[in-house]
N, C-alpha and C. Protein backbone atom coordinates (compact mmCIF):
# COMPACT_ATOMS: atom_id res chain seq x y z
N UNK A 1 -7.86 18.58 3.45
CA UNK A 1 -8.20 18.29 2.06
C UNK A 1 -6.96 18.51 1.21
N UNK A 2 -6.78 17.56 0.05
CA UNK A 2 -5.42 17.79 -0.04
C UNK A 2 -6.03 17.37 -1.84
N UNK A 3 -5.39 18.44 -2.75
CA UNK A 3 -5.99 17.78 -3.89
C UNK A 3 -4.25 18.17 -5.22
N UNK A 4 -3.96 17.26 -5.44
CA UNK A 4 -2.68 16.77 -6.20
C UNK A 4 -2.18 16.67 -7.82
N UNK A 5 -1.37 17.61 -8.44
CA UNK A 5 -1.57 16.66 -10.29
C UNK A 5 0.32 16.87 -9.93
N UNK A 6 0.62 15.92 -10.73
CA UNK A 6 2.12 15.31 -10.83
C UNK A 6 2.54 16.23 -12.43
N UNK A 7 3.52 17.23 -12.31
CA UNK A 7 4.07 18.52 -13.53
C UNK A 7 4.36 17.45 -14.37
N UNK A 8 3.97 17.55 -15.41
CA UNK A 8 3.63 17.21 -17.04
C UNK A 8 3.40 15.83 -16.78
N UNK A 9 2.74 15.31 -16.01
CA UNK A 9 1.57 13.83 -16.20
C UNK A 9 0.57 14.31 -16.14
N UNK A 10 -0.24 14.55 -17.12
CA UNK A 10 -1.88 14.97 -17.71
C UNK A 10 -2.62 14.32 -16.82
N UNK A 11 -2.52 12.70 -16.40
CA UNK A 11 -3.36 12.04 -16.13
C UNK A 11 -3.29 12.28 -14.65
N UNK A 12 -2.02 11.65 -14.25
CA UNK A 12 -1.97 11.68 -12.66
C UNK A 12 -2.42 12.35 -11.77
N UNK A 13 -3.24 12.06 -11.03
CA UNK A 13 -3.36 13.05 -10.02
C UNK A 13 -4.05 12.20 -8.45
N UNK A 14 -4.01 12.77 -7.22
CA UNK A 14 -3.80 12.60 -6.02
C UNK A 14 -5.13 13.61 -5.39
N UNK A 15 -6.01 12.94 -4.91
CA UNK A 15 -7.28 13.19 -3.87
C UNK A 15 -7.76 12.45 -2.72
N UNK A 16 -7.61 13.43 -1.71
CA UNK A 16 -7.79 12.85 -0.17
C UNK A 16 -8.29 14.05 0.48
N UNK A 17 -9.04 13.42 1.64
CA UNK A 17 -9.29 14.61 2.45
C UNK A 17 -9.63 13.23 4.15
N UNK A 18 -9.51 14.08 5.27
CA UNK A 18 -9.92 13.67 6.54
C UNK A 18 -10.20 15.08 7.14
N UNK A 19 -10.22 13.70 8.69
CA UNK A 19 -11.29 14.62 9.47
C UNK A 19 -10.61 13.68 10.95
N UNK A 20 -10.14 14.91 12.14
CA UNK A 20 -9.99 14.05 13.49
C UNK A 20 -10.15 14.28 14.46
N UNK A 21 -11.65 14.70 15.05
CA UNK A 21 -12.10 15.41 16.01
C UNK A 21 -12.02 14.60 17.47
N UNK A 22 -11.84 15.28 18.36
CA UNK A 22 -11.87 14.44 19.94
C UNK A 22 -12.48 15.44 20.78
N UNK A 23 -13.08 14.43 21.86
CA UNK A 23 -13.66 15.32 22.53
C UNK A 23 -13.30 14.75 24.07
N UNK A 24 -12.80 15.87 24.75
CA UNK A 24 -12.18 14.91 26.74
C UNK A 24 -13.57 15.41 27.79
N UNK A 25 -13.75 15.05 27.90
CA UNK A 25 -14.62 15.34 29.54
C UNK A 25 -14.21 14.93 30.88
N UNK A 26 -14.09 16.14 31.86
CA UNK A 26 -13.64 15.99 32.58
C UNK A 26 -12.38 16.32 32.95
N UNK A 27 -11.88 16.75 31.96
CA UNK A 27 -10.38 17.28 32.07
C UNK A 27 -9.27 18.34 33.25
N UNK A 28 -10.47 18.76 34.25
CA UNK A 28 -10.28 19.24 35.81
C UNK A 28 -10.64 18.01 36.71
N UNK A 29 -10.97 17.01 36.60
CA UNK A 29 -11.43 16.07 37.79
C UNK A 29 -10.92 14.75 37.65
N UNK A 30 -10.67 14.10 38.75
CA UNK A 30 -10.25 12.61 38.75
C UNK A 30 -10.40 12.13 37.76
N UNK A 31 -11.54 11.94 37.05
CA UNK A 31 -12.06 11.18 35.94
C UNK A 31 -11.91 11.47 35.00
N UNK A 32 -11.53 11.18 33.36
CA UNK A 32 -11.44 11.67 32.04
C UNK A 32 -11.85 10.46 31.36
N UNK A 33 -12.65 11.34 30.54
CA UNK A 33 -12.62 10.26 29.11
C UNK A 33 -12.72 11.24 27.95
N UNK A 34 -12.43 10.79 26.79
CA UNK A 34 -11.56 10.99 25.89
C UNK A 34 -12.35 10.26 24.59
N UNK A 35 -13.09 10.93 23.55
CA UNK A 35 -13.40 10.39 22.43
C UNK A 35 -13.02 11.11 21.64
N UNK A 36 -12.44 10.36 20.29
CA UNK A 36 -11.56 10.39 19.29
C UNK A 36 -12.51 9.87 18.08
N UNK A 37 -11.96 10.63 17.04
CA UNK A 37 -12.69 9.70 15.45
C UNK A 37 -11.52 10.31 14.66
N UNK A 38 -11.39 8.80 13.71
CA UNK A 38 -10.37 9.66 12.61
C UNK A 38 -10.75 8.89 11.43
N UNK A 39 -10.81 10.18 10.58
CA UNK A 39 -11.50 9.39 9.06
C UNK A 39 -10.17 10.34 7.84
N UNK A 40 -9.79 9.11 6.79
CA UNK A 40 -8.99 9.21 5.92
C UNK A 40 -9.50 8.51 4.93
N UNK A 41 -9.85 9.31 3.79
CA UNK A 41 -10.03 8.29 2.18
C UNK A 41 -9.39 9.20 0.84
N UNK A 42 -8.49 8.46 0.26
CA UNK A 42 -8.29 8.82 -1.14
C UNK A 42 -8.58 8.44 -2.03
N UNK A 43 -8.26 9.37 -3.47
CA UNK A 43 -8.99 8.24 -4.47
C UNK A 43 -7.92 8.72 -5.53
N UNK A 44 -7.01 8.20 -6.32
CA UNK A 44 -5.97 8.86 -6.90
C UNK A 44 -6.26 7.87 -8.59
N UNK A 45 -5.33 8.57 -9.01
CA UNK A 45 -5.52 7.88 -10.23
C UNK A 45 -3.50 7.53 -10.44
N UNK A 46 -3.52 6.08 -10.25
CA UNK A 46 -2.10 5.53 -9.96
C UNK A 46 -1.28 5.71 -11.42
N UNK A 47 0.39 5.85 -10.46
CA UNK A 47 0.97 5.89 -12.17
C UNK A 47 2.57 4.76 -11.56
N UNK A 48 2.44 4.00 -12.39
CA UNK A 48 3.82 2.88 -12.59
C UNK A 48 5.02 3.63 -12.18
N UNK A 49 5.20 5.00 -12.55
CA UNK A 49 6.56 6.06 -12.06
C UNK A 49 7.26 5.87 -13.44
N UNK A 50 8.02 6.69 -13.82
CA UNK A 50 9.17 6.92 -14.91
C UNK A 50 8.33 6.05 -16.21
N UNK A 51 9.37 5.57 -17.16
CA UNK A 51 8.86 4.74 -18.00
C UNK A 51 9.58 3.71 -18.48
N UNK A 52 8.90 2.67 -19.15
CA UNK A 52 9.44 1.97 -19.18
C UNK A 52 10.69 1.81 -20.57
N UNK A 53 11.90 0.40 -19.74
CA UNK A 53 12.82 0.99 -20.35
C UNK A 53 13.52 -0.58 -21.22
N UNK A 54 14.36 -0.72 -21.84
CA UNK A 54 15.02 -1.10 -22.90
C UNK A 54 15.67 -2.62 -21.70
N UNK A 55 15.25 -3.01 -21.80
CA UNK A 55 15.88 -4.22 -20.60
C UNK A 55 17.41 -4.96 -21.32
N UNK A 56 18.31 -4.87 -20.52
CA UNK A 56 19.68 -5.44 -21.53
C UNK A 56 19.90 -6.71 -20.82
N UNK A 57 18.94 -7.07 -20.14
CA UNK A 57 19.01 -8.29 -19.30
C UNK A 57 18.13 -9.50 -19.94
N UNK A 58 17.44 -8.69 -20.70
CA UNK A 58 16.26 -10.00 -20.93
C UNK A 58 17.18 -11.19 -21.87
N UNK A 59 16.73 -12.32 -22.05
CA UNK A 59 16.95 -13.39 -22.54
C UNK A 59 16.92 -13.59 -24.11
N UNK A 60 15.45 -12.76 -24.66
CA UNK A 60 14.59 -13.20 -25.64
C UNK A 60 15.75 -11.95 -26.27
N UNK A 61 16.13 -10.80 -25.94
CA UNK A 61 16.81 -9.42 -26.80
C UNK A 61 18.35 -10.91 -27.47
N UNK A 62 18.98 -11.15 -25.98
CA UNK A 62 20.04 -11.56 -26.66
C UNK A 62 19.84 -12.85 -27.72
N UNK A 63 19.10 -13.80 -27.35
CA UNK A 63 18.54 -14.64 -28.54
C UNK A 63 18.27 -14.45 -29.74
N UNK A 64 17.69 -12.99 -29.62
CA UNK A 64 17.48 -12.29 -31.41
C UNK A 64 18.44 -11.60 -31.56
N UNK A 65 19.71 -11.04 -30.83
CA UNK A 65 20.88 -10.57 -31.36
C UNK A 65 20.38 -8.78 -31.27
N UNK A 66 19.52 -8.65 -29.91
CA UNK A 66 19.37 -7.60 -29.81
C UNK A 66 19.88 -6.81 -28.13
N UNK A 67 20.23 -5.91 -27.73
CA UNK A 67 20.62 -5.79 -26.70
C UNK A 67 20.21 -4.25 -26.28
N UNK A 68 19.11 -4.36 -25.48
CA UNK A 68 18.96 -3.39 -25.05
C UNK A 68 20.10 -2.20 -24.08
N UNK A 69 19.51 -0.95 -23.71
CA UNK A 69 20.75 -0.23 -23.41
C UNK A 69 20.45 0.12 -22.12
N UNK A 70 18.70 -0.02 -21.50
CA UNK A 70 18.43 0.34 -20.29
C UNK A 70 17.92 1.77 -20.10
N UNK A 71 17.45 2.72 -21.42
CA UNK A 71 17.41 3.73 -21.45
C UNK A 71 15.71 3.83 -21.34
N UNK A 72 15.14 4.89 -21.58
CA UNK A 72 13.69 4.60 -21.82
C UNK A 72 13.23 4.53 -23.03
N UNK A 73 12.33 3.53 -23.25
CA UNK A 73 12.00 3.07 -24.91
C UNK A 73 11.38 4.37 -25.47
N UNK A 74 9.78 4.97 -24.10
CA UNK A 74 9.28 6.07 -24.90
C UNK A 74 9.72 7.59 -24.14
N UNK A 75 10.89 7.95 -24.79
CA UNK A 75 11.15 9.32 -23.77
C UNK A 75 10.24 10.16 -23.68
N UNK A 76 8.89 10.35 -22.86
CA UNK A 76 8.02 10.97 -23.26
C UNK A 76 7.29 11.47 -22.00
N UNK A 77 7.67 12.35 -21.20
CA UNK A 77 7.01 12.88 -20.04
C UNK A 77 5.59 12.55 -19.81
N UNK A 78 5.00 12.90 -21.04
CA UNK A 78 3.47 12.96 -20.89
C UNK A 78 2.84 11.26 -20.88
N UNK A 79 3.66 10.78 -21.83
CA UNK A 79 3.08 8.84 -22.14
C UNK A 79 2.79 8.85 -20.66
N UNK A 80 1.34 8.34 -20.76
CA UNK A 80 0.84 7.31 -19.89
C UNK A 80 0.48 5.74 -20.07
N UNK A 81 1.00 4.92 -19.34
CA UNK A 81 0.01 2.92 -20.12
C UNK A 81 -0.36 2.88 -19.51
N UNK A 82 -1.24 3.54 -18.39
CA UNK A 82 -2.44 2.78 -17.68
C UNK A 82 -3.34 2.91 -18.63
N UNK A 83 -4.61 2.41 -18.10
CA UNK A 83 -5.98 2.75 -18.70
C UNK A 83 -6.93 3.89 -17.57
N UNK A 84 -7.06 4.98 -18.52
CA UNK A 84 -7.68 6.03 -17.83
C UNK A 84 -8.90 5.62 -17.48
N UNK A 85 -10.01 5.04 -18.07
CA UNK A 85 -11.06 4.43 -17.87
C UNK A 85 -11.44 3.80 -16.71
N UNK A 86 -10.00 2.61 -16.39
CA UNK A 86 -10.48 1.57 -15.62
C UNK A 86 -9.50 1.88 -14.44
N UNK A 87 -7.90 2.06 -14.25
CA UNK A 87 -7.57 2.84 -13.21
C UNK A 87 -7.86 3.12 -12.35
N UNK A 88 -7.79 3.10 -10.91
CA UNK A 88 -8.22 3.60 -10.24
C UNK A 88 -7.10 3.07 -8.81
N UNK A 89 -7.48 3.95 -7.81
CA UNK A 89 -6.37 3.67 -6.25
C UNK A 89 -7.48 4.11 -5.28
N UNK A 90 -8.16 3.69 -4.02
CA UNK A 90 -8.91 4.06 -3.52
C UNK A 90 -8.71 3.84 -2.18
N UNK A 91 -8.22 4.37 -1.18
CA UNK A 91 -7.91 3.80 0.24
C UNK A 91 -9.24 4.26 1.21
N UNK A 92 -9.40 3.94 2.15
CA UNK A 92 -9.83 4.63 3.32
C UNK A 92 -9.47 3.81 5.33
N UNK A 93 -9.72 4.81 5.54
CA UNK A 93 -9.65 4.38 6.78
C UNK A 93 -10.59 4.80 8.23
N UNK A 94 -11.13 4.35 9.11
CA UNK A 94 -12.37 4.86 10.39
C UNK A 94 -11.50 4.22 11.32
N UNK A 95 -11.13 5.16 12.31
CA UNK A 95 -10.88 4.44 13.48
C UNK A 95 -11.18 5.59 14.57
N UNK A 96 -11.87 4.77 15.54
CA UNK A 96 -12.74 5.44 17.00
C UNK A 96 -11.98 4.71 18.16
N UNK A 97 -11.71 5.94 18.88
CA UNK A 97 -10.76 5.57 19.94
C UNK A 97 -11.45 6.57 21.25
N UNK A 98 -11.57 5.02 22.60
CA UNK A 98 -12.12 5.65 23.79
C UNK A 98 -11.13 5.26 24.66
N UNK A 99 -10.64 6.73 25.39
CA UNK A 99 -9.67 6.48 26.58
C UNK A 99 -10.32 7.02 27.69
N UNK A 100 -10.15 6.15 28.56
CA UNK A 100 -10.57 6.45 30.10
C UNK A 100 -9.59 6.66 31.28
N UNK A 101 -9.84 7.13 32.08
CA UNK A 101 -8.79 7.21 33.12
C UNK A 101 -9.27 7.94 34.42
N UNK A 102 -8.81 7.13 35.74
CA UNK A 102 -9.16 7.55 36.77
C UNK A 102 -8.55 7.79 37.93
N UNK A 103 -7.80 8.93 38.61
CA UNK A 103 -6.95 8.97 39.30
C UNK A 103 -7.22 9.15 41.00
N UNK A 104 -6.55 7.74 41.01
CA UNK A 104 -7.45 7.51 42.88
C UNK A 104 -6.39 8.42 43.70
N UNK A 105 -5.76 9.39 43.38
CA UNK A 105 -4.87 10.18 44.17
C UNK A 105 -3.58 9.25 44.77
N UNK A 106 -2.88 9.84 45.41
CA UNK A 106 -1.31 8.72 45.76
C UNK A 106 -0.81 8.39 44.70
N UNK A 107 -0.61 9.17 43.54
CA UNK A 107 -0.03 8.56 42.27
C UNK A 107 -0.43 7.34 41.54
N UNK A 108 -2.03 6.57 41.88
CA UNK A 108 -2.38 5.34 41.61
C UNK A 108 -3.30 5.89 40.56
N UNK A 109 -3.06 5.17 39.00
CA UNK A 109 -3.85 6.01 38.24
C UNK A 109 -4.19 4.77 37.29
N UNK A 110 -5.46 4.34 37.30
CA UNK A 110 -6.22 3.27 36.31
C UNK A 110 -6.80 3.65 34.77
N UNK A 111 -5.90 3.08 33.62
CA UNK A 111 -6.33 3.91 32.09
C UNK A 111 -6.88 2.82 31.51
N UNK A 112 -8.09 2.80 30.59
CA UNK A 112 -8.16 1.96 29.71
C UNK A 112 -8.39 2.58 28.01
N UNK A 113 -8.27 2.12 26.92
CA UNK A 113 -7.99 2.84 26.00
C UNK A 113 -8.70 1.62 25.14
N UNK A 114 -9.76 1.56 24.32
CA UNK A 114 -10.17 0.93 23.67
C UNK A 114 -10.10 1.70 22.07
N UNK A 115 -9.60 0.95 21.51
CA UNK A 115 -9.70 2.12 20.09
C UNK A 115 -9.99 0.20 18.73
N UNK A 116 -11.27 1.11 17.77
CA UNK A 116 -11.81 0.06 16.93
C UNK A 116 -11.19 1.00 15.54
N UNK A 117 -11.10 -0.03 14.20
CA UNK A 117 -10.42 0.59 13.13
C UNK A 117 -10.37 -0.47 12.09
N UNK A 118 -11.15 0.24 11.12
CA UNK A 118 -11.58 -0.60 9.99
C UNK A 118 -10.79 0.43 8.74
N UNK A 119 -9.75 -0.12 8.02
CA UNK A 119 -8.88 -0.21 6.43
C UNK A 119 -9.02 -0.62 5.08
N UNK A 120 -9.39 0.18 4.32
CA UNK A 120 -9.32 -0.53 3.14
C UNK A 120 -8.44 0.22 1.78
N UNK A 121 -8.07 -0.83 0.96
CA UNK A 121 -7.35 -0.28 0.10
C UNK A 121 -7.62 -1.42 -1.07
N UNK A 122 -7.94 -0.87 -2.43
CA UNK A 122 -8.82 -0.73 -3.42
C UNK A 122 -8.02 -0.70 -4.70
N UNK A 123 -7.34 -1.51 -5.43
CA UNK A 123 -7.27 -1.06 -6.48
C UNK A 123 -6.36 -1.62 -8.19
N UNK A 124 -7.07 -1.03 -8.76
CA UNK A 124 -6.28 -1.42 -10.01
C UNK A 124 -5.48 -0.80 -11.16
N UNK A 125 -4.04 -0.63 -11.13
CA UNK A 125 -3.50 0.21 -11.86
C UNK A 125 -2.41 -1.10 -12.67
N UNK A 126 -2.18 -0.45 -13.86
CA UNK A 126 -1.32 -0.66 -14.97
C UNK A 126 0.30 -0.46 -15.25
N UNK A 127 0.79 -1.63 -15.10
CA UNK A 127 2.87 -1.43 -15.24
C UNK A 127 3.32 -1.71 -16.47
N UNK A 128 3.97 -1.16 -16.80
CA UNK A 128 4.49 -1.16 -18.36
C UNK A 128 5.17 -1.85 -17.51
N UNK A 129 5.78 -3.41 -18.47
CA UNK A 129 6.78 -4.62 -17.95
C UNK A 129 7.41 -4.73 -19.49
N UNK A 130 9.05 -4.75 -19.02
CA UNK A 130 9.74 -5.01 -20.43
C UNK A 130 11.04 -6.29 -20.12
N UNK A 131 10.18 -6.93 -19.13
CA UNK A 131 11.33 -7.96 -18.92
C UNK A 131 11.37 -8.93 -20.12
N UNK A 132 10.66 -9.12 -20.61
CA UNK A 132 10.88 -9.76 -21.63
C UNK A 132 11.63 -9.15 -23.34
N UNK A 133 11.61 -8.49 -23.12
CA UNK A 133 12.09 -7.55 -23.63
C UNK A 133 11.56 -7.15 -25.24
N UNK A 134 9.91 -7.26 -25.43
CA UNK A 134 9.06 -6.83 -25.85
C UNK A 134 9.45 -5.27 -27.15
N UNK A 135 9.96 -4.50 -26.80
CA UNK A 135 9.96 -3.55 -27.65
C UNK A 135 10.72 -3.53 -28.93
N UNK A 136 12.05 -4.33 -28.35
CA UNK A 136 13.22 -4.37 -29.50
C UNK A 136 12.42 -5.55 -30.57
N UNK A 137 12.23 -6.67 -29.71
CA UNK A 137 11.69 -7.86 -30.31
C UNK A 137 10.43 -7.85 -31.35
N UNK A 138 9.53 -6.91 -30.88
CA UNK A 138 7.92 -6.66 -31.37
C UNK A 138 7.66 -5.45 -31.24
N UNK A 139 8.45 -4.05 -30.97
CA UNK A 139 7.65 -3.15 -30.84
C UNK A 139 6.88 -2.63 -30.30
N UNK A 140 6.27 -3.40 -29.35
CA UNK A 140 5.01 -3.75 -28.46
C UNK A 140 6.10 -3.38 -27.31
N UNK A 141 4.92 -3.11 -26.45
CA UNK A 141 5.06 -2.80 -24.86
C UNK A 141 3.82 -3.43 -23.55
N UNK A 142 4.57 -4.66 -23.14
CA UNK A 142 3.76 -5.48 -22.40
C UNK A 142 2.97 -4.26 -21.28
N UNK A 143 2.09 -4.73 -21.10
CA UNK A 143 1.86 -4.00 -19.65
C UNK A 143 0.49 -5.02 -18.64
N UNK A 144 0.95 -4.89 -17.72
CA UNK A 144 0.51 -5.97 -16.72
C UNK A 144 -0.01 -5.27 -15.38
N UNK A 145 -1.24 -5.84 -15.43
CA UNK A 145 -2.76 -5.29 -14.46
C UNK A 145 -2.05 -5.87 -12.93
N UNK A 146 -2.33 -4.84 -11.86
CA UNK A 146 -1.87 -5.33 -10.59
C UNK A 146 -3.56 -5.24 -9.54
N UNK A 147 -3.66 -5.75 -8.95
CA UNK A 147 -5.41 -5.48 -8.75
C UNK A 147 -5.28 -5.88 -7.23
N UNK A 148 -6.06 -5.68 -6.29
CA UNK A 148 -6.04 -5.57 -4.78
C UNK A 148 -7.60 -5.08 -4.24
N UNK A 149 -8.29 -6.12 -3.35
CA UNK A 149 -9.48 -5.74 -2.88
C UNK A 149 -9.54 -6.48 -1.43
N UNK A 150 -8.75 -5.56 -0.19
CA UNK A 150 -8.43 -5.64 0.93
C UNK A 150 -9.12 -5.10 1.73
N UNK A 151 -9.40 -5.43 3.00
CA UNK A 151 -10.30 -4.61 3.95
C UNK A 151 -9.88 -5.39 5.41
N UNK A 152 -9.32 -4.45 6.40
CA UNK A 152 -8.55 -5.38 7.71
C UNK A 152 -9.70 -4.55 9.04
N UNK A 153 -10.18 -5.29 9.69
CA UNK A 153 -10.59 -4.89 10.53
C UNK A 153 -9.81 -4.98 12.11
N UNK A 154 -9.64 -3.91 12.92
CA UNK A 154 -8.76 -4.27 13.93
C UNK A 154 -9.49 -3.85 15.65
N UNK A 155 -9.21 -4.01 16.11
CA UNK A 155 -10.01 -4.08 18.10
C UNK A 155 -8.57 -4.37 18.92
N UNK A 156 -8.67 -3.19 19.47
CA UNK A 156 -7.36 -3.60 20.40
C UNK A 156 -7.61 -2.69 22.13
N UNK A 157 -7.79 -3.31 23.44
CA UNK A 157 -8.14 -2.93 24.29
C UNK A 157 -6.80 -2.75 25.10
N UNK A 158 -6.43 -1.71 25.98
CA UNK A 158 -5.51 -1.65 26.59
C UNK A 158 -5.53 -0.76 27.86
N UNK A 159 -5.15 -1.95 28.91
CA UNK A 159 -5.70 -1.52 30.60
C UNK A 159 -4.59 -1.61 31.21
N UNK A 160 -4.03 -0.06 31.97
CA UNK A 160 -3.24 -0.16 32.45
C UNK A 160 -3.19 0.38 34.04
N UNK A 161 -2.60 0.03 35.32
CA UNK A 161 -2.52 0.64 36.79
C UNK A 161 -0.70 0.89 36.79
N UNK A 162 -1.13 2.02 37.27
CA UNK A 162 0.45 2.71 37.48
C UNK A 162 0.43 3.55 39.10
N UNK A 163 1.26 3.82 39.63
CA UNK A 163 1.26 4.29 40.50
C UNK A 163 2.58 4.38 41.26
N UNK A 164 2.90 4.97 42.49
CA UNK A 164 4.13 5.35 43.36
C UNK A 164 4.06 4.82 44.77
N UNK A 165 5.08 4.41 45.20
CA UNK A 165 5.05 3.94 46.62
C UNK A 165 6.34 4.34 47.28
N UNK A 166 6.64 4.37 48.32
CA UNK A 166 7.91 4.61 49.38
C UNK A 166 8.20 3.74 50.35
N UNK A 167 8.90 3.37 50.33
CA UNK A 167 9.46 2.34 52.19
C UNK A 167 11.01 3.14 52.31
N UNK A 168 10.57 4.14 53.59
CA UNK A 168 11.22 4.18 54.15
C UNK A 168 12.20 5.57 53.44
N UNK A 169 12.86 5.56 53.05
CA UNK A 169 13.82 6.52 51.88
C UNK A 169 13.53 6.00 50.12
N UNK A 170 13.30 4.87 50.39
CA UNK A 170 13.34 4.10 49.31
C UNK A 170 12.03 4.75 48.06
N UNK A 171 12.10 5.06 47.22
CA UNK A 171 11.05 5.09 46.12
C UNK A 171 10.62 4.55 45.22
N UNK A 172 9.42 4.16 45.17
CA UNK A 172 9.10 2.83 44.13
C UNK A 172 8.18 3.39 42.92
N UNK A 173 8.24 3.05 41.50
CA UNK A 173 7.31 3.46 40.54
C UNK A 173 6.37 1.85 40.16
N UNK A 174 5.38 1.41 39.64
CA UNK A 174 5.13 0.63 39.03
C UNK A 174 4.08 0.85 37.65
N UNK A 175 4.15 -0.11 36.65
CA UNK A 175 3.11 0.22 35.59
C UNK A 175 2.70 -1.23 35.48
N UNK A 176 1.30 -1.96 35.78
CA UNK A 176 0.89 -3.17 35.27
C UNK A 176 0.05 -2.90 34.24
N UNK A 177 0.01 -3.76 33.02
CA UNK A 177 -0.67 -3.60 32.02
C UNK A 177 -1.09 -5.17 31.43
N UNK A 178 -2.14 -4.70 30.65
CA UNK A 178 -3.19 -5.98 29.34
C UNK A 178 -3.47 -5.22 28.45
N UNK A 179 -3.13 -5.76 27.03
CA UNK A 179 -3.16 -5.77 26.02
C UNK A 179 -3.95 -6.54 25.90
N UNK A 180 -5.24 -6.73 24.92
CA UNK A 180 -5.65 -7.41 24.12
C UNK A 180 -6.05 -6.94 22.66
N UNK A 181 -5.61 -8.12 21.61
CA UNK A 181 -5.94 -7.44 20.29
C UNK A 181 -6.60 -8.36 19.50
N UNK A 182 -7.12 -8.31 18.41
CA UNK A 182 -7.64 -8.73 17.02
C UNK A 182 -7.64 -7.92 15.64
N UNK A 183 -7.01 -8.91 15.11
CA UNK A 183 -7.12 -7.90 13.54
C UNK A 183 -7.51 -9.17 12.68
N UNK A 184 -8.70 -9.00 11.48
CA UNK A 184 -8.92 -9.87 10.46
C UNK A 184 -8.80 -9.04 9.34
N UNK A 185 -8.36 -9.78 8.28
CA UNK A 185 -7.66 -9.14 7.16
C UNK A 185 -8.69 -9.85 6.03
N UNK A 186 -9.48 -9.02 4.93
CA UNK A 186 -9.85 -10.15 3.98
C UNK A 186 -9.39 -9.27 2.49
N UNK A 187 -8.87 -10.27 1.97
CA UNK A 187 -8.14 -9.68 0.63
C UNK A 187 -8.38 -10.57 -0.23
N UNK A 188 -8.76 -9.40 -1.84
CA UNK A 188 -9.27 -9.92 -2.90
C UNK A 188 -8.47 -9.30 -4.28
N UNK A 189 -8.79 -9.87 -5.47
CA UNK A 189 -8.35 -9.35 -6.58
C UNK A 189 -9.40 -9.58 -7.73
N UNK A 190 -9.26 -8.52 -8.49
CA UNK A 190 -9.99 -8.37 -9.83
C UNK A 190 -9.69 -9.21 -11.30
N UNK A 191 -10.96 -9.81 -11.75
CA UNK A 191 -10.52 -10.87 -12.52
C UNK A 191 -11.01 -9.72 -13.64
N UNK A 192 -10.68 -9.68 -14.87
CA UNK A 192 -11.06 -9.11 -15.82
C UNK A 192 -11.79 -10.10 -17.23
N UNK A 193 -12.63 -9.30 -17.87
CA UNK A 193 -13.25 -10.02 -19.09
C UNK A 193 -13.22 -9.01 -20.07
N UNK A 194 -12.93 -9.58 -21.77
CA UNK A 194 -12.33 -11.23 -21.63
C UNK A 194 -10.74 -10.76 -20.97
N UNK A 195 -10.61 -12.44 -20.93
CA UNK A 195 -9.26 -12.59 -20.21
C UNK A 195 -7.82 -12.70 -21.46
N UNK A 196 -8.31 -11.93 -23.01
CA UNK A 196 -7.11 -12.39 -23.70
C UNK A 196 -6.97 -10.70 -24.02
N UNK A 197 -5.95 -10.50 -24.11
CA UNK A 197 -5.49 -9.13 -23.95
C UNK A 197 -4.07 -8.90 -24.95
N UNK A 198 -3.73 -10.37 -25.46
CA UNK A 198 -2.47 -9.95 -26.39
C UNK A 198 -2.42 -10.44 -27.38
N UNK A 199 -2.62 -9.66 -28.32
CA UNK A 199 -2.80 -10.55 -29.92
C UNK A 199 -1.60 -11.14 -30.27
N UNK A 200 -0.25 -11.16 -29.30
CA UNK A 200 0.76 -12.09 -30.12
C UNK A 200 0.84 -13.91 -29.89
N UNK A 201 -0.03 -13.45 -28.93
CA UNK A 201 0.22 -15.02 -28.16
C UNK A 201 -1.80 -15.18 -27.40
N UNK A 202 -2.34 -14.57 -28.10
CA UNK A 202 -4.05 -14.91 -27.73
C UNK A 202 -4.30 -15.28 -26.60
N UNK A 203 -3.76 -14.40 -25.28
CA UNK A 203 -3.96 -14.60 -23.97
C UNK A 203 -3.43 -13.24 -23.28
N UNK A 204 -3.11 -14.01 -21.77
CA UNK A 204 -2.84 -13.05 -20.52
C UNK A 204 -1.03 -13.14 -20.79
N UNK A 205 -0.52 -14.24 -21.31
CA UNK A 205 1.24 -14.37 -21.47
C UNK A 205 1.85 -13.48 -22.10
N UNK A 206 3.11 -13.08 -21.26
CA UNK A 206 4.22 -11.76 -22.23
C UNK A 206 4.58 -12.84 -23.11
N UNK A 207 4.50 -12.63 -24.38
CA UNK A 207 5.73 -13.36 -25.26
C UNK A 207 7.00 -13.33 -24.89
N UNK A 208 7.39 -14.63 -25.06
CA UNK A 208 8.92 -14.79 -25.25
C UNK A 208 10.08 -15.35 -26.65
């Protein structure tokens, strides 16, 4: 369990906890098997990092005869631009893993390892963006929604024979193996309402 706040960001903070128990049977005899579970979920409340800053690159600064310096517009430890409300970072992860194995003696040893594992990661946090270079120009400080609604499911089986042989003086090792896998991935994003969010230009567009 792991619970997180970032020194003088009020808002930020970091929550997770897991769990990864296994259990072998058989672990004195030819035969083993081997069950596994592993569970991981966080739920954090995301932050853009540093703040945002004075862009001396943008286009629109030198057009108005303004030139940013690259410094930070709000020097302000505590400023946050997300939205505390709506914010959010949410991962998790389940994956169950069965290994088998059976050792026919003579160094000939048959494993198979099936392990299933379902991912997701969740979320919508807020970037102060000053490429346009918004602050000098208007005062204003763009900030732009990043949104993600992913979930990968994965199956991967793996059978392997290994074993030792001799002719003569000679010593031989071998490992034959199969792999088989699948992973499907389905990924989404968050549309928001309404969709106009900037009174300079009555939409989703940074002014320029």
């Amino acid at each position: 369990v792991h619970d997180q706040n970032v020194a003088g960001r009020d808002v930020v903070e970091y929550k997770r906890w897991g769990i990864a128990p296994s259990l072998t049977i058989g672990m004195n005899s030819p035969t083993k098997l081997t069950l596994g579970y592993y569970h991981m979920q966080t739920d954090d409340m995301p932050d853009a990092g540093g703040f945002p800053y004075s862009n001396p690159f943008a286009a629109t600064n030198a057009n108005a005869g303004l030139n940013g310096n690259g410094g930070p517009v709000v020097p302000n430890r505590n400023a946050y631009y997300g939205l505390v409300d709506r914010d959010f970072q949410k991962t998790k992860a389940d994956i169950g893993t069965i290994d088998f194995s059976h050792d026919f003696g003579n160094d000939l040893v048959l494993r198979n390892t099936l392990r299933v594992g379902q991912t997701s990661n969740d979320y919508i946090w807020t970037q102060p963006d000053d490429s346009k270079g918004n602050p000098l120009l208007y005062g204003t400080l763009w900030r732009r929604s990043n949104t993600r609604d992913a979930q990968t499911d994965t199956v991967i089986n793996v059978t392997s024979l290994s074993g030792k042989a001799k002719t003569g003086a000679i010593e031989h090792s071998f490992n034959a193996g199969l792999e088989l896998s699948q992973e499907k991935t389905k990924r989404g994003t968050y549309a928001f309402s309404p969709n106009t969010n900037n009174p300079l230009t009555g939409g989703t567009s940074c002014p320029t």
